[in-house]
PDB file of N, CA and C in Angstrom:
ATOM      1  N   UNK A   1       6.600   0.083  11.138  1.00  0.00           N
ATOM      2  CA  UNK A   1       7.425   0.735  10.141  1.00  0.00           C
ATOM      3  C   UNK A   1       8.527   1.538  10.807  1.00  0.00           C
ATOM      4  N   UNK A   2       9.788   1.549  10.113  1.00  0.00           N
ATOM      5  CA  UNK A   2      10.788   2.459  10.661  1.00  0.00           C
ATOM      6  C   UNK A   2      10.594   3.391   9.526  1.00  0.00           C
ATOM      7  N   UNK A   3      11.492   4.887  10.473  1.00  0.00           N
ATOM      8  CA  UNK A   3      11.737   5.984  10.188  1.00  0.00           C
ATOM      9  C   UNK A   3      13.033   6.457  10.135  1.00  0.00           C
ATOM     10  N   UNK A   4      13.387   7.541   9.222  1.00  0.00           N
ATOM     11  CA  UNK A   4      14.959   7.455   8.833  1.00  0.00           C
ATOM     12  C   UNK A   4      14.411   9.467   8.549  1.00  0.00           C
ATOM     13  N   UNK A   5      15.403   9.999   9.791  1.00  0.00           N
ATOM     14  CA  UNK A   5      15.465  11.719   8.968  1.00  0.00           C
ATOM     15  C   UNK A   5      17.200  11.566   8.472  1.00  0.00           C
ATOM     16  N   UNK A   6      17.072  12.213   7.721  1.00  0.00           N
ATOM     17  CA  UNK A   6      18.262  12.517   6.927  1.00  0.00           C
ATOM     18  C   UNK A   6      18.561  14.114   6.710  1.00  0.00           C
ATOM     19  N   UNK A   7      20.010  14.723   7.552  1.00  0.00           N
ATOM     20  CA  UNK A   7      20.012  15.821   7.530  1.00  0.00           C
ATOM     21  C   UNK A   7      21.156  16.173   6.561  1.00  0.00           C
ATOM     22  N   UNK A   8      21.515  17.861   6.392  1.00  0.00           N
ATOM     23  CA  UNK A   8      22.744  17.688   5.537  1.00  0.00           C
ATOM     24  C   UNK A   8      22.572  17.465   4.114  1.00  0.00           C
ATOM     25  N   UNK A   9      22.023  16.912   3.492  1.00  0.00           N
ATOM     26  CA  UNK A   9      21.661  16.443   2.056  1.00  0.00           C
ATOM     27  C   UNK A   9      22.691  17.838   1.048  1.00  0.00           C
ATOM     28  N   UNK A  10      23.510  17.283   0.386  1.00  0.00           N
ATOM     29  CA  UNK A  10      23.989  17.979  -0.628  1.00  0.00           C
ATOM     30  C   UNK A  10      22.967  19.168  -1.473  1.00  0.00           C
ATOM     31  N   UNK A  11      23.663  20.492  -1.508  1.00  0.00           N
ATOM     32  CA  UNK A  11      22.558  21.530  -2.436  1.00  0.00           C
ATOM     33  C   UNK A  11      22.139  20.886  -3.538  1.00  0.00           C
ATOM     34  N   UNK A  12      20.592  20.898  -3.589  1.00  0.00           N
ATOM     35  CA  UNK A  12      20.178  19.963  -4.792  1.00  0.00           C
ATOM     36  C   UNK A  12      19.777  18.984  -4.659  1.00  0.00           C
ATOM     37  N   UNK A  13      20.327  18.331  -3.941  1.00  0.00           N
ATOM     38  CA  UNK A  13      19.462  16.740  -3.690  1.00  0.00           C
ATOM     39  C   UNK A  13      18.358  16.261  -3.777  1.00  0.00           C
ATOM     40  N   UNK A  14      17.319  17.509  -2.688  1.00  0.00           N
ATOM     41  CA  UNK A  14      15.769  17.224  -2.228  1.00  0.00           C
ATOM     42  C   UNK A  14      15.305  17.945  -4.197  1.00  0.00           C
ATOM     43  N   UNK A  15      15.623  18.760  -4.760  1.00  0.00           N
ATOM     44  CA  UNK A  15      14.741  19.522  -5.638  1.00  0.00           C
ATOM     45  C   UNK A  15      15.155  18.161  -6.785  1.00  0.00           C
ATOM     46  N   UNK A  16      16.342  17.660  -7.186  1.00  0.00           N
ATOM     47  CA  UNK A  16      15.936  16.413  -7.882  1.00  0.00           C
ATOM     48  C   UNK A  16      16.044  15.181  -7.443  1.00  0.00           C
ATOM     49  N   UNK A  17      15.346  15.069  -6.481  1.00  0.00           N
ATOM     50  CA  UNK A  17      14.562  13.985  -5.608  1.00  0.00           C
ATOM     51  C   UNK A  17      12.858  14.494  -5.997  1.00  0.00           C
ATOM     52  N   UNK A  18      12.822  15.276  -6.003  1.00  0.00           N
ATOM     53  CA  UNK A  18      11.562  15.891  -6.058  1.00  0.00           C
ATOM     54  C   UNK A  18      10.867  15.458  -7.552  1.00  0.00           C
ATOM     55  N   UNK A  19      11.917  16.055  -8.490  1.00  0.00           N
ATOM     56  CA  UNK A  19      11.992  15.804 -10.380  1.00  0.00           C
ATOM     57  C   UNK A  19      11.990  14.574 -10.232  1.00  0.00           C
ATOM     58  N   UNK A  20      12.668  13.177  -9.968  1.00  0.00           N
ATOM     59  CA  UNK A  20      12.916  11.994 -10.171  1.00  0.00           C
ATOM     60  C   UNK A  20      11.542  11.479  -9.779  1.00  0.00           C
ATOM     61  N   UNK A  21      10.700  11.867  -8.576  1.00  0.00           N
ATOM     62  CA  UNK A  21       9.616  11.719  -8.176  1.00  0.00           C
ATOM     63  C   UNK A  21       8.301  12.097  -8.862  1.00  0.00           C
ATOM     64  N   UNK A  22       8.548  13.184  -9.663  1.00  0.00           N
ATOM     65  CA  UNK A  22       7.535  13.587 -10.471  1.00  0.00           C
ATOM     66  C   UNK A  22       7.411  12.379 -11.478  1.00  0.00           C
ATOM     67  N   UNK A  23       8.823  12.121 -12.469  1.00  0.00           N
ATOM     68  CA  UNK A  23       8.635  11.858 -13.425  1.00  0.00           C
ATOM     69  C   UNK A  23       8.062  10.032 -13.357  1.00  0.00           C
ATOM     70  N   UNK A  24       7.773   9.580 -12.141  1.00  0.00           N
ATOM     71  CA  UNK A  24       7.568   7.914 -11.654  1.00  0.00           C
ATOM     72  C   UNK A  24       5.884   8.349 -11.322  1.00  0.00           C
ATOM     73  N   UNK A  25       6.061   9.665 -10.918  1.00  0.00           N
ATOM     74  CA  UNK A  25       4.409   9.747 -10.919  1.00  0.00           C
ATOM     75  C   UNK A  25       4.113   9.266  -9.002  1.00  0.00           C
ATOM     76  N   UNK A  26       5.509   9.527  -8.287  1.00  0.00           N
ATOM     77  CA  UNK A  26       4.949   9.318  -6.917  1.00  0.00           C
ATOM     78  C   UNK A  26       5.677  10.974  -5.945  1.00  0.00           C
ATOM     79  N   UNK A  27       5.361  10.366  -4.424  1.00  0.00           N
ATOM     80  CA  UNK A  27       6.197  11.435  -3.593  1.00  0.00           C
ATOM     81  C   UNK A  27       7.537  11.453  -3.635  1.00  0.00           C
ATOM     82  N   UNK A  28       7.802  12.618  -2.943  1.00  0.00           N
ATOM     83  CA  UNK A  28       9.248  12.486  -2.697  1.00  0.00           C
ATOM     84  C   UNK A  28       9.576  11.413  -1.893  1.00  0.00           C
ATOM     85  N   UNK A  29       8.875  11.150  -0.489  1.00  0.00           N
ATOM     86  CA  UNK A  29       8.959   9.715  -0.006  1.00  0.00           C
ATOM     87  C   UNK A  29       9.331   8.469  -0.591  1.00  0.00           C
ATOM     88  N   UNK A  30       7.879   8.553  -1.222  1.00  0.00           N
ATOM     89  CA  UNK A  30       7.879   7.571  -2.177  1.00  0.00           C
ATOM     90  C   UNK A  30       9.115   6.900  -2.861  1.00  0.00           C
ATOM     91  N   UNK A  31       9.763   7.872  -3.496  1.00  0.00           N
ATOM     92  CA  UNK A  31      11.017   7.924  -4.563  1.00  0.00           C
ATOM     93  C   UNK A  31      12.041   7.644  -3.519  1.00  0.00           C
ATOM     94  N   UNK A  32      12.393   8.388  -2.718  1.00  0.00           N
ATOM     95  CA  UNK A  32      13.532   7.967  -1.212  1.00  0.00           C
ATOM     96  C   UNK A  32      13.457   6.262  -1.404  1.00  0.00           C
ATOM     97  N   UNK A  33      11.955   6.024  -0.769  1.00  0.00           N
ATOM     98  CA  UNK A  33      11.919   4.866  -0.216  1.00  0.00           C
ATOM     99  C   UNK A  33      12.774   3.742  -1.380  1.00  0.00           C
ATOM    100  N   UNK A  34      12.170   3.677  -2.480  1.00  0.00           N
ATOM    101  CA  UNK A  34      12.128   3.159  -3.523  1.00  0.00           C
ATOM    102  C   UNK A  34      13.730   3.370  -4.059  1.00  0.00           C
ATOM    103  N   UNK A  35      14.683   3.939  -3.646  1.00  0.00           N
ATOM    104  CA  UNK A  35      16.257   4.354  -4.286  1.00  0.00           C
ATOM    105  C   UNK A  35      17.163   3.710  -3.186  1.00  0.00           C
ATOM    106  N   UNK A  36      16.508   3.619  -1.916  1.00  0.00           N
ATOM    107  CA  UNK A  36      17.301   3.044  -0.753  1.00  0.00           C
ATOM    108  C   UNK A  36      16.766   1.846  -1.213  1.00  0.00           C
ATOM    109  N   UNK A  37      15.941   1.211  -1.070  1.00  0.00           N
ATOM    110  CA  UNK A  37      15.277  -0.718  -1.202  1.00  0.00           C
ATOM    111  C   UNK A  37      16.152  -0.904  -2.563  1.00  0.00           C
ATOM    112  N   UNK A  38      16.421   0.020  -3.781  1.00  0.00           N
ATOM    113  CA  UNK A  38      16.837  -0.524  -4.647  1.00  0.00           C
ATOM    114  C   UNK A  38      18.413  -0.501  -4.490  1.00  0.00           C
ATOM    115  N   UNK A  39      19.107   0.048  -4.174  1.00  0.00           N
ATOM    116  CA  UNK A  39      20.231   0.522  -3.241  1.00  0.00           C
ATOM    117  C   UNK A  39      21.013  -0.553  -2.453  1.00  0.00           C
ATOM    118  N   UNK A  40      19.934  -1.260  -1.999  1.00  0.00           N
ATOM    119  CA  UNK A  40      20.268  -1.932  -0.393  1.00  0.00           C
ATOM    120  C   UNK A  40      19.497  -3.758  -1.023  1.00  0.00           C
ATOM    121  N   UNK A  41      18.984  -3.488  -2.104  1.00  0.00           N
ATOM    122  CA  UNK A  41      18.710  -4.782  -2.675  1.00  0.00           C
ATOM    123  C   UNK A  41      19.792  -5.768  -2.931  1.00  0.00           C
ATOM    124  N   UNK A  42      20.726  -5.779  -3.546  1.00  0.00           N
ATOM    125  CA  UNK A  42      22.035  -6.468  -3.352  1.00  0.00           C
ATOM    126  C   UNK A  42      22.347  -7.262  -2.178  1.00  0.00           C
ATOM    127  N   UNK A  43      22.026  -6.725  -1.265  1.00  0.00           N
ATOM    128  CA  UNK A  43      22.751  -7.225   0.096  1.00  0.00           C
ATOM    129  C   UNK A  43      21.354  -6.933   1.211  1.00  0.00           C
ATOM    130  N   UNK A  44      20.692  -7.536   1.210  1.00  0.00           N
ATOM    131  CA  UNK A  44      19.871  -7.889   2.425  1.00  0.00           C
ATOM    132  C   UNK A  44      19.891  -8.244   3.817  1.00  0.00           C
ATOM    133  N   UNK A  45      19.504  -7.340   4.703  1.00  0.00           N
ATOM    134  CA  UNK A  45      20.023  -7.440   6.052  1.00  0.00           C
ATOM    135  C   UNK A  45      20.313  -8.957   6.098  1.00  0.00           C
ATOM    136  N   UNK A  46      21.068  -9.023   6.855  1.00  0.00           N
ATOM    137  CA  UNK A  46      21.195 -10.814   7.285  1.00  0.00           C
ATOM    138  C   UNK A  46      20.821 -10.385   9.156  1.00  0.00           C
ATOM    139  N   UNK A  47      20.973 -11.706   9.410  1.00  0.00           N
ATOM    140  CA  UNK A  47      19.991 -11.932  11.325  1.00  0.00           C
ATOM    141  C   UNK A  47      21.300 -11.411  11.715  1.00  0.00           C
ATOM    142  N   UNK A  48      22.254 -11.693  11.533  1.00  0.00           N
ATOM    143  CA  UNK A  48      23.405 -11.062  12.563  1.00  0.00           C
ATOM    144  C   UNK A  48      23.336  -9.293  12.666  1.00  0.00           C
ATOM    145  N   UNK A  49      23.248  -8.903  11.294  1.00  0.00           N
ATOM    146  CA  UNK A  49      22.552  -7.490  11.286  1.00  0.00           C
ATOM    147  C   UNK A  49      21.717  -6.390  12.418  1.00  0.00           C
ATOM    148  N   UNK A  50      20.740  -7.725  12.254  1.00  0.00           N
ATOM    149  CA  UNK A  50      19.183  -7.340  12.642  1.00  0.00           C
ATOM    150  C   UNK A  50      19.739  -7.404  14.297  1.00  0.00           C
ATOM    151  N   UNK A  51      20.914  -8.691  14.575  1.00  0.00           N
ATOM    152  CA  UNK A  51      20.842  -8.675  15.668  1.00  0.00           C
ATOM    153  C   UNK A  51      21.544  -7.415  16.268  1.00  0.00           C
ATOM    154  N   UNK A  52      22.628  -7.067  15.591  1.00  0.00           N
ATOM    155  CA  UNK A  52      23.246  -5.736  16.197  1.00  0.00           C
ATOM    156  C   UNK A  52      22.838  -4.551  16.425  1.00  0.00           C
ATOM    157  N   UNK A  53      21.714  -4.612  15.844  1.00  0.00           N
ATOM    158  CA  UNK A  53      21.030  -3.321  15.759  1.00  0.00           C
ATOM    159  C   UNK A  53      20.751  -3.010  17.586  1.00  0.00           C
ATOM    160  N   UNK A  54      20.544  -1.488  17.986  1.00  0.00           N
ATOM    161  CA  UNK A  54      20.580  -1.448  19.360  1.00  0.00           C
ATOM    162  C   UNK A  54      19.456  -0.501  19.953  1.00  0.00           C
ATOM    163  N   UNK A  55      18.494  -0.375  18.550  1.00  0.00           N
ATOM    164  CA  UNK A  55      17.204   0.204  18.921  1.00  0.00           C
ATOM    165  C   UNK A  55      15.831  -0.145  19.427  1.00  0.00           C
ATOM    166  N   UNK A  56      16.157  -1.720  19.960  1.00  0.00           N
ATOM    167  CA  UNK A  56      15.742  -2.452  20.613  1.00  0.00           C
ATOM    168  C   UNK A  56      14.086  -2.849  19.437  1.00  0.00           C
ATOM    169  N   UNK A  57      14.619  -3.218  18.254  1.00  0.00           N
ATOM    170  CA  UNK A  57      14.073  -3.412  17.382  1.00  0.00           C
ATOM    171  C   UNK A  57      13.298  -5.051  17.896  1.00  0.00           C
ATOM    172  N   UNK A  58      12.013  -5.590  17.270  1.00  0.00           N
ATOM    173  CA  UNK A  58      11.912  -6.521  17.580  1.00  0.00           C
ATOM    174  C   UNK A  58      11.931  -7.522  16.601  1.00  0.00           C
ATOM    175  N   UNK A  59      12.510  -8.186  16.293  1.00  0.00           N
ATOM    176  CA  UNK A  59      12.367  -9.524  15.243  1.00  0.00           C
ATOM    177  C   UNK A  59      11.670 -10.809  15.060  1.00  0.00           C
ATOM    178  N   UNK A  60      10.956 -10.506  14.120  1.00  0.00           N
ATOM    179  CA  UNK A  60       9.709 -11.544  14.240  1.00  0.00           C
ATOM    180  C   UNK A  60      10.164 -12.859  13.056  1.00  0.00           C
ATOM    181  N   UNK A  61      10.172 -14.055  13.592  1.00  0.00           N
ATOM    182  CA  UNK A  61      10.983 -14.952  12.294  1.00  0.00           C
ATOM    183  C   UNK A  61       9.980 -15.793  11.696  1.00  0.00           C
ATOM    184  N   UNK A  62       9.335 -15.600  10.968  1.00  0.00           N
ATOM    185  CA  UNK A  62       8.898 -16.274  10.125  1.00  0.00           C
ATOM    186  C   UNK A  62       9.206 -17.457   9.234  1.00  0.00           C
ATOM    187  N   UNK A  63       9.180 -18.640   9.994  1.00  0.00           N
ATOM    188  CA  UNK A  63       9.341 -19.826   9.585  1.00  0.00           C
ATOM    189  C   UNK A  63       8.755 -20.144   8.593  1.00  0.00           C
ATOM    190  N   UNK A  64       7.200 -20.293   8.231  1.00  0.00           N
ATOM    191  CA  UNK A  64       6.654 -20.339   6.751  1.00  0.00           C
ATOM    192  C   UNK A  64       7.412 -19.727   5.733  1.00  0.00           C
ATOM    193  N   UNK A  65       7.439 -18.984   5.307  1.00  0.00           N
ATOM    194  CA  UNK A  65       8.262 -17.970   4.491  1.00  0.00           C
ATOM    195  C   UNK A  65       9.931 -18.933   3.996  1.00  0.00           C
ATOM    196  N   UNK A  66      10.003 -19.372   4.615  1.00  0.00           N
ATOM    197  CA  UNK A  66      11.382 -20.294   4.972  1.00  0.00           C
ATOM    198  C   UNK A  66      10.632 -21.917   4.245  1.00  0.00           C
ATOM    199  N   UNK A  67       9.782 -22.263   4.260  1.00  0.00           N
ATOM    200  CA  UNK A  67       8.798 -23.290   4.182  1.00  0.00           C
ATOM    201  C   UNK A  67       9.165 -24.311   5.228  1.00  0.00           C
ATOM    202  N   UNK A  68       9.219 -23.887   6.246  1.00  0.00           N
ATOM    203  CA  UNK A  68       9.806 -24.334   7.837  1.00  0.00           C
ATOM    204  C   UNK A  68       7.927 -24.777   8.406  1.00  0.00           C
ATOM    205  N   UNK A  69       7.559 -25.521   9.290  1.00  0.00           N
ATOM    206  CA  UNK A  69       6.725 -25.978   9.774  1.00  0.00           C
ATOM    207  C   UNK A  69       6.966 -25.548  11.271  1.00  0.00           C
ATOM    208  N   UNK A  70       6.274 -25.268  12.063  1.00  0.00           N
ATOM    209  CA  UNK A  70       6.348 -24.980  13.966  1.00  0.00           C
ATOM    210  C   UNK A  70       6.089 -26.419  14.451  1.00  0.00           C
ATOM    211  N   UNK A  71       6.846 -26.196  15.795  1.00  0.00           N
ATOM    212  CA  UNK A  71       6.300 -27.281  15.985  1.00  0.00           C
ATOM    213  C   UNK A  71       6.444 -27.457  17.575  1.00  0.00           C
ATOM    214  N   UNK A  72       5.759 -27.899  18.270  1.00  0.00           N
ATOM    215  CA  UNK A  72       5.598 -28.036  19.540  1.00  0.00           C
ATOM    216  C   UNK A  72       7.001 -28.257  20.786  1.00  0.00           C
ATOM    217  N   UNK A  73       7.571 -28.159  21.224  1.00  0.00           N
ATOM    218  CA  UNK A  73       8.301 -28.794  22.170  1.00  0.00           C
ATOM    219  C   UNK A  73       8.497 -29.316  23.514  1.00  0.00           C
ATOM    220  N   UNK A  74       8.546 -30.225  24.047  1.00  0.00           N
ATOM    221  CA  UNK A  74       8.450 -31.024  25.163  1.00  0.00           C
ATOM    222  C   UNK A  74      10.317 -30.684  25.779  1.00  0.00           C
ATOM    223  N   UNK A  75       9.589 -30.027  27.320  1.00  0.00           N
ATOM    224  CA  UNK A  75      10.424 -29.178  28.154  1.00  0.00           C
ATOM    225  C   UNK A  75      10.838 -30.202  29.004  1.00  0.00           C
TER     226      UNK A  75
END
């Protein structure tokens, strides 16, 4: 899992982040998480993305998911 601090936040932000969170019945986390994924739903990292990234993230590609088959190769 990644982690994201966020400093600075406009007066107000965290206390209705907090209300928006109550009223879904989760955390403040929770509610963050859930406003960025919905946020960032539109536009889904793409691999060129993933590739720029420089936090030496690791990318795992899941071919099934793709309905892609593995398959052996002769070197």
């Amino acid at each position: 899992m990644e982690q994201i601090l966020i400093r600075n936040l406009p007066v107000g932000t965290r206390a209705a982040l907090r209300a928006r969170a109550q009223e879904h019945g989760r955390s403040s986390e929770a509610e963050a998480r859930e406003l960025l994924a919905e946020a960032l739903a539109s536009r889904p990292a793409t691999l060129v993305d993933l590739l720029r990234m420089d936090d030496g993230v690791e990318i795992e590609f899941e071919p099934g998911r793709l309905g892609l088959a593995g398959r052996d190769v002769e070197l």
